[in-house]
C-alpha atoms as a PDB file:
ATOM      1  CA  UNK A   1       4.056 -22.909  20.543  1.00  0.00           C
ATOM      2  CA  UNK A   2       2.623 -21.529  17.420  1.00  0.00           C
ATOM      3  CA  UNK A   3       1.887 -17.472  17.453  1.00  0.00           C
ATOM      4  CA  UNK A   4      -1.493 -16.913  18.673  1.00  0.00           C
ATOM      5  CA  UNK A   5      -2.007 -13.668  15.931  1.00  0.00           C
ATOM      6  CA  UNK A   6      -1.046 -16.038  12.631  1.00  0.00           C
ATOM      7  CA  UNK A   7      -4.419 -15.970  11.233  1.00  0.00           C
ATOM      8  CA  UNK A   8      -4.539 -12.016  12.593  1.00  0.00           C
ATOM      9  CA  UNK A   9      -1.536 -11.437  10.496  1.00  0.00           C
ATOM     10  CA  UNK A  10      -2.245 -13.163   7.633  1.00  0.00           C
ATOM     11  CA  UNK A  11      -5.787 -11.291   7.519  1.00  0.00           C
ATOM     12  CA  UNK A  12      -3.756  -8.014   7.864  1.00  0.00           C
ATOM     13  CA  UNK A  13      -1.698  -8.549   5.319  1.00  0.00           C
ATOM     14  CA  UNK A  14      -3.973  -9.784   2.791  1.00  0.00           C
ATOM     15  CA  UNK A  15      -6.561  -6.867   3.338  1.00  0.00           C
ATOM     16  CA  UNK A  16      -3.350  -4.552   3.038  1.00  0.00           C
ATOM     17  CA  UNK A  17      -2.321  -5.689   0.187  1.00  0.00           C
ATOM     18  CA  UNK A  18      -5.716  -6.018  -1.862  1.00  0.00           C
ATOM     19  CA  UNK A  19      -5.909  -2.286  -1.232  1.00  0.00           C
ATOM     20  CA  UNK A  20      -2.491  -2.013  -2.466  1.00  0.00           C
ATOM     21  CA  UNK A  21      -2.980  -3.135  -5.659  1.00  0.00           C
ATOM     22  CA  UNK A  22      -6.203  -1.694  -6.010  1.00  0.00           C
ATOM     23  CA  UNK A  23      -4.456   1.861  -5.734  1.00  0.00           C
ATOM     24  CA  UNK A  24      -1.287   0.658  -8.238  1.00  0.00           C
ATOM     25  CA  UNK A  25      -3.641  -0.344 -10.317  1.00  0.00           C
ATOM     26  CA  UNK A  26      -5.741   3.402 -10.216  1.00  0.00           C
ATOM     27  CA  UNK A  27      -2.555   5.323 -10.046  1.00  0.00           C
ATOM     28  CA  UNK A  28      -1.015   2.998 -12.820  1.00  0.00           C
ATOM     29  CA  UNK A  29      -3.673   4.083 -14.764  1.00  0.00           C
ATOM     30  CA  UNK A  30      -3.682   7.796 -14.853  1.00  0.00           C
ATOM     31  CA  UNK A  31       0.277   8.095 -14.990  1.00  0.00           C
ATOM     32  CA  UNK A  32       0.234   6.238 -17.813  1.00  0.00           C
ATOM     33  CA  UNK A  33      -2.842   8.419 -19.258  1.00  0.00           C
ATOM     34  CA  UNK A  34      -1.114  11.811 -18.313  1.00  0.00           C
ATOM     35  CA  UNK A  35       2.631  10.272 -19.567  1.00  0.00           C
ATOM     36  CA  UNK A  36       1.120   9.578 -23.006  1.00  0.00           C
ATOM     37  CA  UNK A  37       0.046  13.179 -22.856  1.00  0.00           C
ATOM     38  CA  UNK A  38       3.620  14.727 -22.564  1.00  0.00           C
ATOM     39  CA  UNK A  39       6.420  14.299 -24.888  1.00  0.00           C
ATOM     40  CA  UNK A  40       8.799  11.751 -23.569  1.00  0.00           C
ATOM     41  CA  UNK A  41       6.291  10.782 -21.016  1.00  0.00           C
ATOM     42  CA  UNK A  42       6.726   6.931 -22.031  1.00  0.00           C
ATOM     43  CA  UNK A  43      11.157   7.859 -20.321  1.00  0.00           C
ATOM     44  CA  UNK A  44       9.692   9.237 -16.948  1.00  0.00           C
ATOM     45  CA  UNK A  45       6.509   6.837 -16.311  1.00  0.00           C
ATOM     46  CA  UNK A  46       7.896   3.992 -15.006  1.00  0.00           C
ATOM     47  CA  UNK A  47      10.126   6.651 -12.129  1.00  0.00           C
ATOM     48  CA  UNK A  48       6.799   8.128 -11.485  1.00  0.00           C
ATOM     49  CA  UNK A  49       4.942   4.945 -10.811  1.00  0.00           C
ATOM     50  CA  UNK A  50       7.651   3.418  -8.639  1.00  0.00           C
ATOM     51  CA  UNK A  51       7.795   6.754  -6.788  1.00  0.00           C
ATOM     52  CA  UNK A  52       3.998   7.584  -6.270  1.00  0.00           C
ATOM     53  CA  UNK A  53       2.665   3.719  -5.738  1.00  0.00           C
ATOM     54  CA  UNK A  54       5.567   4.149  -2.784  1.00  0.00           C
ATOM     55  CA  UNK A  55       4.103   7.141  -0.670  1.00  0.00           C
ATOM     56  CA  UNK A  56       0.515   5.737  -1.546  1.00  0.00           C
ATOM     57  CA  UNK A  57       1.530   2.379  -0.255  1.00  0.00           C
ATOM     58  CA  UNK A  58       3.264   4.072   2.854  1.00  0.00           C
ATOM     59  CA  UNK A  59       0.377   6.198   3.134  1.00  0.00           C
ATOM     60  CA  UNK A  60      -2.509   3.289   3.122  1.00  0.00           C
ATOM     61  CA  UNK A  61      -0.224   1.370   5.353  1.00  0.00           C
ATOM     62  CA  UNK A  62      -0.218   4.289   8.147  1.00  0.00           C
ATOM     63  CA  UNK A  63      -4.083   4.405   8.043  1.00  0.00           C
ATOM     64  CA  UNK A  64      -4.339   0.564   8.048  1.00  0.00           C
ATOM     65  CA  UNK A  65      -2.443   0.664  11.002  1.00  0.00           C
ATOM     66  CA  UNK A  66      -4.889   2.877  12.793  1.00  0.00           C
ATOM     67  CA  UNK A  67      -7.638  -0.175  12.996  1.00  0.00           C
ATOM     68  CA  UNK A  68      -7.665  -3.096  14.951  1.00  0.00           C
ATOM     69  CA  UNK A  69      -9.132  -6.181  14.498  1.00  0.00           C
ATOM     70  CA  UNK A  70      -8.727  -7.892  11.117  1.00  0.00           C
ATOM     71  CA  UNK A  71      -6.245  -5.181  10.112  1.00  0.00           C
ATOM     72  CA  UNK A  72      -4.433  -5.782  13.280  1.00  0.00           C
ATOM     73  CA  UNK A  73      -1.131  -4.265  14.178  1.00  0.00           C
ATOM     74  CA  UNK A  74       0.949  -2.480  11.478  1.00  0.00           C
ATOM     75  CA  UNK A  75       4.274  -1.700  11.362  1.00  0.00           C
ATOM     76  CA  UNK A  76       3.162   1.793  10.773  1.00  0.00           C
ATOM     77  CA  UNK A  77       1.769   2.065  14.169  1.00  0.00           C
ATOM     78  CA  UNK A  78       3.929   1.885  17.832  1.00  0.00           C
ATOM     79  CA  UNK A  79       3.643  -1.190  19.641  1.00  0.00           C
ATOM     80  CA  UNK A  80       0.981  -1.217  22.135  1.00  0.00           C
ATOM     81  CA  UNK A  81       2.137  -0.442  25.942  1.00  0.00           C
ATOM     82  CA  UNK A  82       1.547  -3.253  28.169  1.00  0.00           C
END
């Protein structure tokens, strides 16, 4: 039997990870801005990005995680008690 929640899923993920890159993309942005500001910015900016795209990404996954329907479940979030 397939998994009744594929399409659930696949929604989830897909509206997770548009906002994802939507917030790389913004944070991307001003590290590189504020590395080309500070000498030997260009050695640290890639650490920085890596580091601060994580806890955003951890951070929009624990909020996603709060909504049902087309979000559905995230990882973020307990299991729901039965």
């Amino acid at each position: 039997m397939a998994d009744e929640n594929i399409a659930q899923k696949v929604g989830g993920f897909a509206a997770d990870a548009g906002v994802d890159t939507v917030a790389d993309t913004q944070i991307n942005n001003v590290v590189d801005a504020l590395a080309s500001h500070l000498p030997g910015g260009s050695l640290i900016d890639g650490v920085l990005k890596t580091g601060i795209d994580l806890a955003a990404n951890n951070a929009i996954n624990a909020e996603l995680g709060k909504f049902g329907g087309v979000f559905g479940q995230h990882p973020a979030e307990p299991p729901a008690q039965s």
